[in-house]
PDB file of N, CA and C in Angstrom:
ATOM      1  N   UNK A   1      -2.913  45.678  17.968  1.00  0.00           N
ATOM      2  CA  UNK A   1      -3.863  44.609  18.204  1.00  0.00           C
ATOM      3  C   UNK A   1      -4.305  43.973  16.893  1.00  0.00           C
ATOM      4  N   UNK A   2      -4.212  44.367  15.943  1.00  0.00           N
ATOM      5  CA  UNK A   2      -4.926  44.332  14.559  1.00  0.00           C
ATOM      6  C   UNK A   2      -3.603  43.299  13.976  1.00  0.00           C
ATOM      7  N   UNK A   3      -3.028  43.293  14.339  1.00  0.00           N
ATOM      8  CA  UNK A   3      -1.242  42.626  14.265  1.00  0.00           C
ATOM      9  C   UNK A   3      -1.543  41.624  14.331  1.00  0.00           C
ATOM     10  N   UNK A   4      -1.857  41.015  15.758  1.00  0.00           N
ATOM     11  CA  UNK A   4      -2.226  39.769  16.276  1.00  0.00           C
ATOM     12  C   UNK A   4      -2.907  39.127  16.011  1.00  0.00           C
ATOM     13  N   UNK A   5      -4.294  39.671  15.931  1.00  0.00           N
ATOM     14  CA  UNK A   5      -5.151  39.044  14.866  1.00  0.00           C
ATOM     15  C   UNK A   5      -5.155  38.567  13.313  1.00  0.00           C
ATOM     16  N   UNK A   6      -4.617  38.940  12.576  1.00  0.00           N
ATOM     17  CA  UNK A   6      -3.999  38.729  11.587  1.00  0.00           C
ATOM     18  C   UNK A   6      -2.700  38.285  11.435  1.00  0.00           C
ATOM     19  N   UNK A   7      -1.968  37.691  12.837  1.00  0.00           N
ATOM     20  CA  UNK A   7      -1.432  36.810  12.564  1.00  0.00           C
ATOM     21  C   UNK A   7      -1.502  35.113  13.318  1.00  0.00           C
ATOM     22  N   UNK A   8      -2.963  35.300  13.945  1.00  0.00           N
ATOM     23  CA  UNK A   8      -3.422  34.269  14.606  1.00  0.00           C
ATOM     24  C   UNK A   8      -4.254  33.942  13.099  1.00  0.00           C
ATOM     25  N   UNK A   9      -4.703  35.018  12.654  1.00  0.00           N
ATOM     26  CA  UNK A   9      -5.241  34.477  11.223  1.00  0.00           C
ATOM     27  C   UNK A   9      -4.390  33.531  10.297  1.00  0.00           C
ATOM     28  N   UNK A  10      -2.975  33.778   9.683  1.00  0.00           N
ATOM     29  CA  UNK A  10      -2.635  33.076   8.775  1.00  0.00           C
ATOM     30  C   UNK A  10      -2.331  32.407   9.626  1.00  0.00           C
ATOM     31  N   UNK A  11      -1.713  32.429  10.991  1.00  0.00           N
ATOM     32  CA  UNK A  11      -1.138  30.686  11.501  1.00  0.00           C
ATOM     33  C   UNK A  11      -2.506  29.430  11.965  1.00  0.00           C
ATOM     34  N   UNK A  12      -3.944  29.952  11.838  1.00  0.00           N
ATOM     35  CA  UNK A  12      -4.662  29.111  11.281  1.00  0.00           C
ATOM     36  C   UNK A  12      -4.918  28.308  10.207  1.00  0.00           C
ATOM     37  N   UNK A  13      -4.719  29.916   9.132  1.00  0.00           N
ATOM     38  CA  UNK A  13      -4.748  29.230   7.898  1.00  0.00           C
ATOM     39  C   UNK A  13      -4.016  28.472   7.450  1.00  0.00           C
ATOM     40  N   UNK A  14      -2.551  28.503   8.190  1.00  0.00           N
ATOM     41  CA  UNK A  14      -1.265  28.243   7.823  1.00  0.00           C
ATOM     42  C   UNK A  14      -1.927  26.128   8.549  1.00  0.00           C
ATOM     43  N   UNK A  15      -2.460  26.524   9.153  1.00  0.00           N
ATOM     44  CA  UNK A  15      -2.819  24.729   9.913  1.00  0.00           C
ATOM     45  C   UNK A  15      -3.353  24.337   8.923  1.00  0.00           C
ATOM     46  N   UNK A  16      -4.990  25.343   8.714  1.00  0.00           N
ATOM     47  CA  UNK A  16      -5.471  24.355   8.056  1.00  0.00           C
ATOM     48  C   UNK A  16      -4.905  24.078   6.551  1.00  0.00           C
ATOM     49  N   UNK A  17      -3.921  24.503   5.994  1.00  0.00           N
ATOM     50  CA  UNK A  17      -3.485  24.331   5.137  1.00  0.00           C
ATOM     51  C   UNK A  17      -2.777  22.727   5.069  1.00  0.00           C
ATOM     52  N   UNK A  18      -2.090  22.863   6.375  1.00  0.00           N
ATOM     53  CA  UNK A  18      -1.092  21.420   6.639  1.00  0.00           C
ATOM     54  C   UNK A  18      -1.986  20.603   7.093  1.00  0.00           C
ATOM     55  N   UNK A  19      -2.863  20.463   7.179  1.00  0.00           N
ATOM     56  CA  UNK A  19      -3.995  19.394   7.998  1.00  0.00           C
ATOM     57  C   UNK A  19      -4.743  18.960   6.899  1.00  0.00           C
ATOM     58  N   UNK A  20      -5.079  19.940   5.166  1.00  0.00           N
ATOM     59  CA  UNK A  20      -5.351  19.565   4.112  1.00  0.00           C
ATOM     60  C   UNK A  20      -4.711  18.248   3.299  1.00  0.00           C
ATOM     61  N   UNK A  21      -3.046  18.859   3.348  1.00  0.00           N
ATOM     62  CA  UNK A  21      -1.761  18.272   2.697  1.00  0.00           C
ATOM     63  C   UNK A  21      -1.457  16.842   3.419  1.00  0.00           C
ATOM     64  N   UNK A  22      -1.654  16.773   4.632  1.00  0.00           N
ATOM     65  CA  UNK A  22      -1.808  15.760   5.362  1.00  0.00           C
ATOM     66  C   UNK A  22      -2.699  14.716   5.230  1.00  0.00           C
ATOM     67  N   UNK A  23      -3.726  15.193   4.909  1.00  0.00           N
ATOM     68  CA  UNK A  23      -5.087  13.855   4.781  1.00  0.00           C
ATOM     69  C   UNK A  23      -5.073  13.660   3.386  1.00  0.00           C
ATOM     70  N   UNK A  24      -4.695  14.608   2.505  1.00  0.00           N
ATOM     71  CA  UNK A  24      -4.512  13.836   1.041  1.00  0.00           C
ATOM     72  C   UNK A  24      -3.104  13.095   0.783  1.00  0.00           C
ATOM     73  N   UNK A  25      -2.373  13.419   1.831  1.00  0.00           N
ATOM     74  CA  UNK A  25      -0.784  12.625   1.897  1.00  0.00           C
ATOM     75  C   UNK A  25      -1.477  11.062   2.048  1.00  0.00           C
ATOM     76  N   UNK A  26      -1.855  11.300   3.170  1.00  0.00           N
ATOM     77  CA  UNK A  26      -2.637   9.913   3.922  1.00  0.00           C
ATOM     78  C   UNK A  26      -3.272   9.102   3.075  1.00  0.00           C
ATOM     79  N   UNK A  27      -4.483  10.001   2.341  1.00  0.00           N
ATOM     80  CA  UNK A  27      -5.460   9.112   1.357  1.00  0.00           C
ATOM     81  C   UNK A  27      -4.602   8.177   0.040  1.00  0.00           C
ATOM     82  N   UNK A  28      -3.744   9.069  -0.441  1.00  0.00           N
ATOM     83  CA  UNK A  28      -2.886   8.527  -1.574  1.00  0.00           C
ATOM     84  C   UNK A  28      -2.079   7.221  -0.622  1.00  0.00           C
ATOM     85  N   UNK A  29      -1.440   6.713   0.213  1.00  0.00           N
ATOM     86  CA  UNK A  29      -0.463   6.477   0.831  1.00  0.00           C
ATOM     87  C   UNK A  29      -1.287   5.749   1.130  1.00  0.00           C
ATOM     88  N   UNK A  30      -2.579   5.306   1.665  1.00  0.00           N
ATOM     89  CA  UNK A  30      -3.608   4.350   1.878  1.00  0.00           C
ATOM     90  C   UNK A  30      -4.088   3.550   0.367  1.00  0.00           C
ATOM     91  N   UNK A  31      -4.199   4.637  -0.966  1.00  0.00           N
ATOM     92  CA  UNK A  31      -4.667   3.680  -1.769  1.00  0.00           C
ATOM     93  C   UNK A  31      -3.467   2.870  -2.387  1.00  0.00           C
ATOM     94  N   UNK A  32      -2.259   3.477  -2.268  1.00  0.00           N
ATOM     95  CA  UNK A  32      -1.136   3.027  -3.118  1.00  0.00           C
ATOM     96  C   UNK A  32      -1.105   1.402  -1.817  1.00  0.00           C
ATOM     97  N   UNK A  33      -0.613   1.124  -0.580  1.00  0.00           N
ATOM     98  CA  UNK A  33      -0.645   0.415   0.039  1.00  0.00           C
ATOM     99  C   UNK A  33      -1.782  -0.671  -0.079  1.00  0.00           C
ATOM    100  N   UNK A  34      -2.847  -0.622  -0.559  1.00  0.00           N
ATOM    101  CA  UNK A  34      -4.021  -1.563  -0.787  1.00  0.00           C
ATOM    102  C   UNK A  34      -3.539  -1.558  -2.297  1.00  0.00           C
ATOM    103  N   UNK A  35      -3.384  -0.995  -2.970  1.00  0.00           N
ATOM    104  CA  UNK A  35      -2.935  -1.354  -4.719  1.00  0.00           C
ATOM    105  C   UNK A  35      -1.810  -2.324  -4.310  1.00  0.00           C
ATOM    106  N   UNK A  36      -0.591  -1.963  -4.012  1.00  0.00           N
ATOM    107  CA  UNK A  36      -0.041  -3.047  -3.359  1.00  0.00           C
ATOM    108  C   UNK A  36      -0.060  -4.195  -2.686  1.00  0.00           C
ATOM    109  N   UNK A  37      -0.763  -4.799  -2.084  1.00  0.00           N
ATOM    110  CA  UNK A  37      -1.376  -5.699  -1.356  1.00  0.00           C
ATOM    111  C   UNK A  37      -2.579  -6.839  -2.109  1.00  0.00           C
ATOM    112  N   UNK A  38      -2.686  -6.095  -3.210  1.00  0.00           N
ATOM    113  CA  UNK A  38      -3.793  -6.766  -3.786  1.00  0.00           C
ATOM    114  C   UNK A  38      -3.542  -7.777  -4.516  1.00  0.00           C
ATOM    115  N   UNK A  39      -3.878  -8.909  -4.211  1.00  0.00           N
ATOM    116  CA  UNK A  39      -3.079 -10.420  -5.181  1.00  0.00           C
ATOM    117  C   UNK A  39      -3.169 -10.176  -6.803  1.00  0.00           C
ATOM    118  N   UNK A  40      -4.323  -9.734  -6.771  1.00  0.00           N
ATOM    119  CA  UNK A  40      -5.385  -9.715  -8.489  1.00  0.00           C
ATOM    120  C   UNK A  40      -4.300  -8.327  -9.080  1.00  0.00           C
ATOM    121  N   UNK A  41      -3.821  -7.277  -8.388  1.00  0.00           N
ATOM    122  CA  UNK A  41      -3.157  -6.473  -9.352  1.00  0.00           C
ATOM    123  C   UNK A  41      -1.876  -6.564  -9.469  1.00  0.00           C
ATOM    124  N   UNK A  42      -1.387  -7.959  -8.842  1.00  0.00           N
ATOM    125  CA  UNK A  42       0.089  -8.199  -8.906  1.00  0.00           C
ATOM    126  C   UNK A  42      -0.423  -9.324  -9.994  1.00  0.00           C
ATOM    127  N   UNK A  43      -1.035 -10.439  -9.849  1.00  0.00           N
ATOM    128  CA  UNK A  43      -1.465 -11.365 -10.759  1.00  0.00           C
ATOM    129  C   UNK A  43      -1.297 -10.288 -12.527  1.00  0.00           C
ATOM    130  N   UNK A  44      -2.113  -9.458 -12.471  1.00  0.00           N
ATOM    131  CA  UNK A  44      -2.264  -8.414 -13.885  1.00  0.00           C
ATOM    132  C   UNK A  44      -1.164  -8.127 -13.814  1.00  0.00           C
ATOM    133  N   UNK A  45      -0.468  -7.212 -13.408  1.00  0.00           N
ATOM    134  CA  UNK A  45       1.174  -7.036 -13.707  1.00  0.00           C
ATOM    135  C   UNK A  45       2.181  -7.662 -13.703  1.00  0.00           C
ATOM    136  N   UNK A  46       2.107  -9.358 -13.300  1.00  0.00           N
ATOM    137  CA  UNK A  46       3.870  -9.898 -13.185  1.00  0.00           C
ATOM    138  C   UNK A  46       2.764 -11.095 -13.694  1.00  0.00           C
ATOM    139  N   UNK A  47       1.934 -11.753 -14.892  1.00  0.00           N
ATOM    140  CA  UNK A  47       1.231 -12.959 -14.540  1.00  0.00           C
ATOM    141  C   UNK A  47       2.525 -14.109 -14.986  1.00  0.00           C
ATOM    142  N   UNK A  48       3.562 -14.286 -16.022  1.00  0.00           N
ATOM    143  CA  UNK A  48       4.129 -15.226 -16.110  1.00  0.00           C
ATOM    144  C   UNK A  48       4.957 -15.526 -14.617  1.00  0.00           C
ATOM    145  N   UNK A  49       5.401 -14.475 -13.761  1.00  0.00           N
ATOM    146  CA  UNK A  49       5.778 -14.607 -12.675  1.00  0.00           C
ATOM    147  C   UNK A  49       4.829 -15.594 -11.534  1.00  0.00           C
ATOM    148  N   UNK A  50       3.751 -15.069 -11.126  1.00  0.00           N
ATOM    149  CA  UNK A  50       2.980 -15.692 -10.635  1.00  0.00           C
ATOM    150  C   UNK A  50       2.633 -17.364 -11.183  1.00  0.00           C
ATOM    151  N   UNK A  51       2.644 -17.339 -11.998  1.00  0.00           N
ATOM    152  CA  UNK A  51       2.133 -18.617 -12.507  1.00  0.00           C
ATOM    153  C   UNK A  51       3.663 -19.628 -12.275  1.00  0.00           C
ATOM    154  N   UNK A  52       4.717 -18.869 -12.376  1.00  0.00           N
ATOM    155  CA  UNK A  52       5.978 -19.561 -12.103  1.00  0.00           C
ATOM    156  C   UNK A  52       5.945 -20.197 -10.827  1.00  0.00           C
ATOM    157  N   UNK A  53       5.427 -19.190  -9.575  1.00  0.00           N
ATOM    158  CA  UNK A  53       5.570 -19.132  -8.648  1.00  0.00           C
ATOM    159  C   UNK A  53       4.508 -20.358  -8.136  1.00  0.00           C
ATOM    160  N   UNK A  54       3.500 -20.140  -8.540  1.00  0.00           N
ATOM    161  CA  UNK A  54       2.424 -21.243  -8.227  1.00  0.00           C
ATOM    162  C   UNK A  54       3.030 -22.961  -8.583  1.00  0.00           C
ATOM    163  N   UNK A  55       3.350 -22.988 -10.223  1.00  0.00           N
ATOM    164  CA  UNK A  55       3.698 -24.071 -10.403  1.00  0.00           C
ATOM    165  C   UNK A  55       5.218 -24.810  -9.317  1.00  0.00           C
ATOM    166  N   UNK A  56       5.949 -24.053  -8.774  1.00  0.00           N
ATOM    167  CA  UNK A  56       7.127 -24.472  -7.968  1.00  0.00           C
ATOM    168  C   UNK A  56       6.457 -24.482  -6.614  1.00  0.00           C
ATOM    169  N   UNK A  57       5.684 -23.946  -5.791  1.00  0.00           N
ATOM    170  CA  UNK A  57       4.956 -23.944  -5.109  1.00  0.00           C
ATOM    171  C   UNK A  57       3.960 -25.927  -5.431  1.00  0.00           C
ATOM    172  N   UNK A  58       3.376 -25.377  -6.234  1.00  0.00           N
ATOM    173  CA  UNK A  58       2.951 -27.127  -6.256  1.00  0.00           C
ATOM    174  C   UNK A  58       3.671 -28.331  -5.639  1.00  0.00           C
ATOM    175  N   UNK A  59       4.715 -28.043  -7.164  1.00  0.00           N
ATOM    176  CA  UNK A  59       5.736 -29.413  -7.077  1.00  0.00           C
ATOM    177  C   UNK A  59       6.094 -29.617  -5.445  1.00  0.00           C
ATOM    178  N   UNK A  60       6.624 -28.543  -4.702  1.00  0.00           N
ATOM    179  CA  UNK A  60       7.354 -28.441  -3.318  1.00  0.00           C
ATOM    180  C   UNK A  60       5.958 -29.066  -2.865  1.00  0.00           C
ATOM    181  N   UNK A  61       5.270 -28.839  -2.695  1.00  0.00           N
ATOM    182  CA  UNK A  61       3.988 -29.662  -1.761  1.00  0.00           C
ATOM    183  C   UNK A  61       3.627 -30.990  -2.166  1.00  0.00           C
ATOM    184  N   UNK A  62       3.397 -31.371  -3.950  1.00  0.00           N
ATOM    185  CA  UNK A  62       3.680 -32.618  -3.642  1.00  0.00           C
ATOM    186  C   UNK A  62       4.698 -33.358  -3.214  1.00  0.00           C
ATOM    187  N   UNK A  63       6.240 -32.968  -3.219  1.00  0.00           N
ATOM    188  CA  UNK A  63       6.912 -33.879  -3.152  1.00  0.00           C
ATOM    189  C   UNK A  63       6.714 -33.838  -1.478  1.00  0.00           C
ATOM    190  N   UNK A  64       6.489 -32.675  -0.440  1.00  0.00           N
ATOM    191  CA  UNK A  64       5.962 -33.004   0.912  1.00  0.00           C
ATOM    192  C   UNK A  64       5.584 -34.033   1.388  1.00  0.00           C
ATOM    193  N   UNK A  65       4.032 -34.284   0.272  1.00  0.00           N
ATOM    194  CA  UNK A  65       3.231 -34.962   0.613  1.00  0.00           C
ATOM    195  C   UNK A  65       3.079 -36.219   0.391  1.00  0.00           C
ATOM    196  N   UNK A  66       4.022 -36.504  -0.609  1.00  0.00           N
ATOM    197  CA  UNK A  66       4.249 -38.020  -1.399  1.00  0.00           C
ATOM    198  C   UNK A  66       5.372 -38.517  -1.004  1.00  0.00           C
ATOM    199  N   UNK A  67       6.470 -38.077   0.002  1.00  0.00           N
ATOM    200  CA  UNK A  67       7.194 -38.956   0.307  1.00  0.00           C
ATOM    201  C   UNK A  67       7.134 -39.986   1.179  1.00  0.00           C
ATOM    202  N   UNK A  68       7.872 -40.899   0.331  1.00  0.00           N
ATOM    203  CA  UNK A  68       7.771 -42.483   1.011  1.00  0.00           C
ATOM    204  C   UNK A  68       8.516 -42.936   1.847  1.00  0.00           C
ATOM    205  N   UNK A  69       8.551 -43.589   2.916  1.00  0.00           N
ATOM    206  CA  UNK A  69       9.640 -43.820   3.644  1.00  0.00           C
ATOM    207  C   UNK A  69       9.767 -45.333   3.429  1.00  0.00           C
ATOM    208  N   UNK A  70      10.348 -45.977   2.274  1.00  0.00           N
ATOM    209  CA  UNK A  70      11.328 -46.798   1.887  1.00  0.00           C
ATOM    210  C   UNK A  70      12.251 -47.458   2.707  1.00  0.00           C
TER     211      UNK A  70
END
């Protein structure tokens, strides 16, 4: 009987162990996904990119918006 109990013991512990590893899997995997997502920390890491991107972005909208039908 003393068996069983002590091994209902570690396969608790054995959970709450994976239910630990799990929510800090989660938490990291939540902040990395919002670090990702964030305009301002892609702006800081790629800025000549961005600014590329903006200025071709422009031009394409004015020429949208300024064409003449001639």
């Amino acid at each position: 009987m003393a068996d069983t109990s002590r091994d209902s013991a570690a396969i608790r512990a054995g959970i709450e162990r994976a239910r630990m590893e799990i929510e800090e899997s989660v938490a990291a995997l939540r902040a990395n996904v919002s670090e990702k997502l964030d305009w301002r920390h892609l702006v800081r890491r790629h800025p000549a990119a961005v600014f590329g991107g903006a200025v071709a972005l422009g031009v394409l909208v004015a020429r949208w918006t300024s064409r003449s039908t001639l």
